[in-house]
N, C-alpha and C. Protein backbone atom coordinates (compact mmCIF):
# COMPACT_ATOMS: atom_id res chain seq x y z
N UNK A 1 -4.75 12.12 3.30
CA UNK A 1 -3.70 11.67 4.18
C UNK A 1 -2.52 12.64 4.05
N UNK A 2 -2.25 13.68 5.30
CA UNK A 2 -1.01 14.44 5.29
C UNK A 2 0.18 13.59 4.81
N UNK A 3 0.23 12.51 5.15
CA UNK A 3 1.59 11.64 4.77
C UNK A 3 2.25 11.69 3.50
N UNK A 4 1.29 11.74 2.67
CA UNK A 4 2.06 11.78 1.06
C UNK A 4 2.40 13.25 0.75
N UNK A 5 2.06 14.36 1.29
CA UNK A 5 2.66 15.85 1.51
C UNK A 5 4.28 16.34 2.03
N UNK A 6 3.94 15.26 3.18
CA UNK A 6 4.86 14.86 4.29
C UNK A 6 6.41 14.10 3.85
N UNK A 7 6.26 13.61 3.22
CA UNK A 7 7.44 12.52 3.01
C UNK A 7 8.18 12.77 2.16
N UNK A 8 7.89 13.90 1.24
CA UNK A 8 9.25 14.32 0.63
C UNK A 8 9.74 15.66 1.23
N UNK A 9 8.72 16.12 2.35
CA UNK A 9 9.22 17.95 2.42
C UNK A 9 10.19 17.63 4.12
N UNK A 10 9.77 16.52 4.58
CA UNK A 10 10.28 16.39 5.66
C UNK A 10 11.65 15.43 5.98
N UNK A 11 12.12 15.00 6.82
CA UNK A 11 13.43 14.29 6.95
C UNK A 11 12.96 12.56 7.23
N UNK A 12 13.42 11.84 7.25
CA UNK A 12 12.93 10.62 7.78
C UNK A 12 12.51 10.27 8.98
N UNK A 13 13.16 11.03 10.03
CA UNK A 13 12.98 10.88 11.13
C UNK A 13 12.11 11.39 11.28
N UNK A 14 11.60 12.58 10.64
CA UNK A 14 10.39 13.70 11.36
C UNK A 14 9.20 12.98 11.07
N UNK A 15 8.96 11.47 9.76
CA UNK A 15 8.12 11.36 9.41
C UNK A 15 8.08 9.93 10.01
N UNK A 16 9.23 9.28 10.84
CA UNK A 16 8.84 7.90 11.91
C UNK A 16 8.50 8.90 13.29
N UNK A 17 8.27 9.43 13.31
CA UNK A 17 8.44 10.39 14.58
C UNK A 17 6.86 10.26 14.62
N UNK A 18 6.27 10.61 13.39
CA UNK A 18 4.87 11.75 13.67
C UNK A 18 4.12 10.32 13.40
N UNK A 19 4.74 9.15 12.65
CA UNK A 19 3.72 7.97 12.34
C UNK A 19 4.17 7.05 13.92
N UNK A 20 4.94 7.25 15.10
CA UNK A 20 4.67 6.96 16.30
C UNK A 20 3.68 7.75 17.14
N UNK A 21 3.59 9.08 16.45
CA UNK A 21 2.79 9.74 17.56
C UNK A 21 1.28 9.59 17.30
N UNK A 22 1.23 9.22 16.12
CA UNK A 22 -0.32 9.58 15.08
C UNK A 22 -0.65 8.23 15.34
N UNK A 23 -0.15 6.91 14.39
CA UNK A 23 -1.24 5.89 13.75
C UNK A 23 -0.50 5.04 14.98
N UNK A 24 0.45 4.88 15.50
CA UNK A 24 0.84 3.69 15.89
C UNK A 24 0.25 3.29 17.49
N UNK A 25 -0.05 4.57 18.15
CA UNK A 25 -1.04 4.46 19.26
C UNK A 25 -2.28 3.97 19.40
N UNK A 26 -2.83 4.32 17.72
CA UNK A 26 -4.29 4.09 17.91
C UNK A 26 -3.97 2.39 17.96
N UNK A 27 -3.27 2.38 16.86
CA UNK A 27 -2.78 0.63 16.77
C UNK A 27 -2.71 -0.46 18.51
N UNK A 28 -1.80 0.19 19.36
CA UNK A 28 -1.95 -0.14 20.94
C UNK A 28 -2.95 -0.03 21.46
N UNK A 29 -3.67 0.92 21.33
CA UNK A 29 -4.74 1.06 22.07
C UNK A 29 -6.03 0.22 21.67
N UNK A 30 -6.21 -0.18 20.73
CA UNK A 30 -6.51 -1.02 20.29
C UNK A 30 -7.24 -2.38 20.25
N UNK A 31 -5.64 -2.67 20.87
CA UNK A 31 -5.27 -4.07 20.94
C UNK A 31 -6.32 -5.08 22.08
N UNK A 32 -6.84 -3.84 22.88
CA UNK A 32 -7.83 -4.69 23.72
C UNK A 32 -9.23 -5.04 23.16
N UNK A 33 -9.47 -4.26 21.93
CA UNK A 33 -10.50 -4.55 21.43
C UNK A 33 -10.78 -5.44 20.22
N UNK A 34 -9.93 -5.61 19.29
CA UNK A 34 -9.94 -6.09 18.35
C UNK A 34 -8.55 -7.53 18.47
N UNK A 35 -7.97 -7.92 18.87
CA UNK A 35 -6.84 -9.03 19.77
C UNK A 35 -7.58 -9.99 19.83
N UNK A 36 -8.97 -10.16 19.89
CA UNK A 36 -9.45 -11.68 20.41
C UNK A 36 -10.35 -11.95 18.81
N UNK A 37 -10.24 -11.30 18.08
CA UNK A 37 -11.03 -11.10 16.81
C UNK A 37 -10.27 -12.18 15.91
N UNK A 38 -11.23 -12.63 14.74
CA UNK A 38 -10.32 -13.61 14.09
C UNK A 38 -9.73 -12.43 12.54
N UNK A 39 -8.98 -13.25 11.83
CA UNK A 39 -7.97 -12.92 11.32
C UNK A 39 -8.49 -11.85 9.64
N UNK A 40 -9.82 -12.19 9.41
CA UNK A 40 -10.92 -11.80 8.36
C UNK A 40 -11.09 -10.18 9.01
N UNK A 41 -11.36 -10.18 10.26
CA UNK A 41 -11.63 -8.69 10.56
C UNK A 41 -10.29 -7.96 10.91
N UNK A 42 -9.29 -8.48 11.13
CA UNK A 42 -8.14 -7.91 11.07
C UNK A 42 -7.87 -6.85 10.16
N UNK A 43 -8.01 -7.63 8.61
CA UNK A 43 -7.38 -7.54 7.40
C UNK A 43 -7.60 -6.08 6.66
N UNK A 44 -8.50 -5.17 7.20
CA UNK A 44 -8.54 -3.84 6.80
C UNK A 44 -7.70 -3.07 7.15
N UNK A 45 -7.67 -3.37 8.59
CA UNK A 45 -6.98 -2.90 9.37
C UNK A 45 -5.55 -2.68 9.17
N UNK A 46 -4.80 -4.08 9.00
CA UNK A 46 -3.35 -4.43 8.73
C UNK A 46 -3.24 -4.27 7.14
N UNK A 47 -3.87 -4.40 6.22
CA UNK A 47 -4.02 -3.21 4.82
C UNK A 47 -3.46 -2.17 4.94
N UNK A 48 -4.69 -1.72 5.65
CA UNK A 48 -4.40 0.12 5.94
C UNK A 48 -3.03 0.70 6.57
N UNK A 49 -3.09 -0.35 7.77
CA UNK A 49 -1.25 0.11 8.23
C UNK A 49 -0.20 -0.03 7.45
N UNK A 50 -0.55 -1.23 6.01
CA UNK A 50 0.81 -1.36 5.31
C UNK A 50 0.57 -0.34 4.57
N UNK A 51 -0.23 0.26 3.69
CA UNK A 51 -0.01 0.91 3.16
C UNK A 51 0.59 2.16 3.63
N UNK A 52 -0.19 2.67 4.70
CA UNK A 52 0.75 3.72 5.77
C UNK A 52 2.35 3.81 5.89
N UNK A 53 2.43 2.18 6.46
CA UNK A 53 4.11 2.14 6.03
C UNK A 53 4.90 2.49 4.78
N UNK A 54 4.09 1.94 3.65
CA UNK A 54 4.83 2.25 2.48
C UNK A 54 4.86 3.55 1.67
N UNK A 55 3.93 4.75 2.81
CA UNK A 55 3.61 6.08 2.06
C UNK A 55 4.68 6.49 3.08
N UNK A 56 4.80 6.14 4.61
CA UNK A 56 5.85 7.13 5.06
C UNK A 56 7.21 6.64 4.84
N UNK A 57 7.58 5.46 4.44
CA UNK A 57 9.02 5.24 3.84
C UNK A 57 8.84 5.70 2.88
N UNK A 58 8.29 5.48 1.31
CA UNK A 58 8.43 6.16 0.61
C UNK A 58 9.10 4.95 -0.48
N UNK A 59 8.03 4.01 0.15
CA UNK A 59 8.56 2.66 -0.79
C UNK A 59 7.65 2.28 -2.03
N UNK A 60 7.85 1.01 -2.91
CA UNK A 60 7.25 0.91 -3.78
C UNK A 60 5.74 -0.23 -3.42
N UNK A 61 4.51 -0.02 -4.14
CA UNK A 61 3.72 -1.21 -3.95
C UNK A 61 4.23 -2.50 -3.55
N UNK A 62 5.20 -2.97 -3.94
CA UNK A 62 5.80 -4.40 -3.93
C UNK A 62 6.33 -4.95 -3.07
N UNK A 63 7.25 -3.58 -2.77
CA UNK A 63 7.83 -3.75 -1.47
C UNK A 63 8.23 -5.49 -0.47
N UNK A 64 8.37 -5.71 0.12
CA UNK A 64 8.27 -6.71 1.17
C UNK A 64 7.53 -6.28 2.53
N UNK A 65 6.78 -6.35 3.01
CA UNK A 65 6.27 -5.76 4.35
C UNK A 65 7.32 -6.54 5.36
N UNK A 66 8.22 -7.31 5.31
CA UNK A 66 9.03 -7.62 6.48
C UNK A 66 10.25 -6.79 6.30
N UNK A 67 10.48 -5.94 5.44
CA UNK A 67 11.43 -4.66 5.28
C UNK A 67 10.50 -3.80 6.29
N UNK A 68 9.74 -3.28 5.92
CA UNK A 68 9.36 -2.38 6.31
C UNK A 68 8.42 -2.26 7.65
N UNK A 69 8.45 -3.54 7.75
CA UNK A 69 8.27 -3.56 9.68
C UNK A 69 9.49 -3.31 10.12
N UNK A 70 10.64 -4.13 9.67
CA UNK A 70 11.45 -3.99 10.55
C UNK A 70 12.94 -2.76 10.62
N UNK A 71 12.11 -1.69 9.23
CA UNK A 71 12.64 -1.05 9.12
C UNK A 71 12.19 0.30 10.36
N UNK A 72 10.98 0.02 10.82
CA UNK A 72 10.53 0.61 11.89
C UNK A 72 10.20 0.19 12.94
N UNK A 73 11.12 -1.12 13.51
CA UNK A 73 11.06 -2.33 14.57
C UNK A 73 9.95 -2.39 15.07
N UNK A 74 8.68 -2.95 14.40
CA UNK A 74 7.57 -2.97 15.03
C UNK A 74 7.01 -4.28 14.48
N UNK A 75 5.69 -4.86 14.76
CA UNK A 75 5.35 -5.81 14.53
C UNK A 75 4.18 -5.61 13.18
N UNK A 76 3.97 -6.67 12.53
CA UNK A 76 2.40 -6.46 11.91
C UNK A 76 1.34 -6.86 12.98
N UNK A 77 -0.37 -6.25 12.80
CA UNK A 77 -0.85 -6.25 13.69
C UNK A 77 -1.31 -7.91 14.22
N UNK A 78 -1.28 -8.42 13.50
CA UNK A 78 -1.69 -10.16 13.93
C UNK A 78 -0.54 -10.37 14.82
N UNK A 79 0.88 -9.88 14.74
CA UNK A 79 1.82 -10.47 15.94
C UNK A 79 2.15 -9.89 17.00
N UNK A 80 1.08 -8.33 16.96
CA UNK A 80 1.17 -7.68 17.90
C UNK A 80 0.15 -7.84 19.02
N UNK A 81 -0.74 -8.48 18.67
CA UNK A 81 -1.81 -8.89 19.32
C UNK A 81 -1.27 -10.41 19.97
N UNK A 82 -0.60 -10.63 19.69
CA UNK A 82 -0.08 -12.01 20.24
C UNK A 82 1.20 -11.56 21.08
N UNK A 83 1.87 -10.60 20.96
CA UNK A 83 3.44 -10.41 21.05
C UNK A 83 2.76 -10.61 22.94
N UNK A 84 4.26 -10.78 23.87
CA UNK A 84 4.23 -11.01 24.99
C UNK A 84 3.41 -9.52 26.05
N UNK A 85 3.82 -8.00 25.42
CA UNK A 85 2.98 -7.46 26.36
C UNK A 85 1.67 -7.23 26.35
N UNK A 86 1.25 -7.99 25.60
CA UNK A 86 -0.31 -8.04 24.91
C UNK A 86 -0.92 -7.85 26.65
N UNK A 87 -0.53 -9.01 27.13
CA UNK A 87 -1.10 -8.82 28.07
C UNK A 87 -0.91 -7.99 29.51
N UNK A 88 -0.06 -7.19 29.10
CA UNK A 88 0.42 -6.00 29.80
C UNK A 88 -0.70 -5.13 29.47
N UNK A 89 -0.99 -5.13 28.43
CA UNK A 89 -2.12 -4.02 27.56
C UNK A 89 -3.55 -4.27 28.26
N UNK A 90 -3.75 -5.25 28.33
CA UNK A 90 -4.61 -5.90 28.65
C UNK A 90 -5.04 -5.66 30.52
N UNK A 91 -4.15 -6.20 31.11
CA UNK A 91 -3.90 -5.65 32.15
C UNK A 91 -3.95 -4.10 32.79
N UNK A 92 -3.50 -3.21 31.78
CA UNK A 92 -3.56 -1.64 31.94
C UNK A 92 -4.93 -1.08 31.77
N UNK A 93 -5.50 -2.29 30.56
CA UNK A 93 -7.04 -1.82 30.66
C UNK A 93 -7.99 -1.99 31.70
N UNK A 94 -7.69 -3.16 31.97
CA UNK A 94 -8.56 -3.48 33.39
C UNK A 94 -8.23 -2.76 34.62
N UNK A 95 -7.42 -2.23 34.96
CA UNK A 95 -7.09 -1.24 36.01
C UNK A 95 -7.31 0.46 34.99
N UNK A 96 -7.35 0.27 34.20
CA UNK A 96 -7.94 1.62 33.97
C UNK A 96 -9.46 1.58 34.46
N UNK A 97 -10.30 0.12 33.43
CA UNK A 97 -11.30 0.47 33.74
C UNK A 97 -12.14 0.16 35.78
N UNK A 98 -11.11 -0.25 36.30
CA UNK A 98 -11.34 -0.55 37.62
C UNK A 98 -11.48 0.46 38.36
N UNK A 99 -10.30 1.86 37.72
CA UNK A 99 -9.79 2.92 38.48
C UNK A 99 -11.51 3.89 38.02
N UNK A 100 -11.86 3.55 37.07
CA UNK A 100 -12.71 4.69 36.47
C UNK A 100 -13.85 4.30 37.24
N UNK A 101 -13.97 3.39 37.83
CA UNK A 101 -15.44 3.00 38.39
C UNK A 101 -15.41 2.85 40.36
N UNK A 102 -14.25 3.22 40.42
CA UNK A 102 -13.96 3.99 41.95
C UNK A 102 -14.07 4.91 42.07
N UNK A 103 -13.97 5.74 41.45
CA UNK A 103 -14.54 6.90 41.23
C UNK A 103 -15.29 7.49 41.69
């Protein structure tokens, strides 16, 4: 994981910057596939992102994960799958996949 390289040579911003451009998309994109899933298959998943969080802040194991969501105003993934544009997401997929099959 570049991240633990990353987080002391770089500024803070450069390293919320590159964890919007990198992990947090795949996280959205996502959301249409794994959103209707129950909460057991989640849990690797939302693991893996906390720990992510706590390598690019540069926090301790213990941490609180409601610091550090909202130290990067975002949701954990169980409330992002629920949050209101879920179904905006949802919506974008189905006209993606509508657009791809006019084609």
């Amino acid at each position: 994981m570049f991240f633990y390289r990353l987080r002391n040579k770089l500024p803070q911003k450069c390293i919320r910057t590159l964890y919007f451009a990198f992990v947090y998309p795949h996280l959205l994109n996502g959301i249409e596939i794994y959103a209707d899933t129950c909460s057991t298959h989640l849990d690797k998943l939302q693991k893996l992102n906390n720990k992510m969080l706590r390598v690019v802040q540069n926090k301790p194991y213990n941490s609180p994960m409601f610091n550090l969501y909202k130290t990067y105003n975002t949701l954990p993934i169980p409330l992002l799958c629920m949050h209101k544009y879920y179904f905006l997401f949802i919506d974008m997929f189905v006209i993606g996949i509508y657009y791809l099959q006019s084609l």
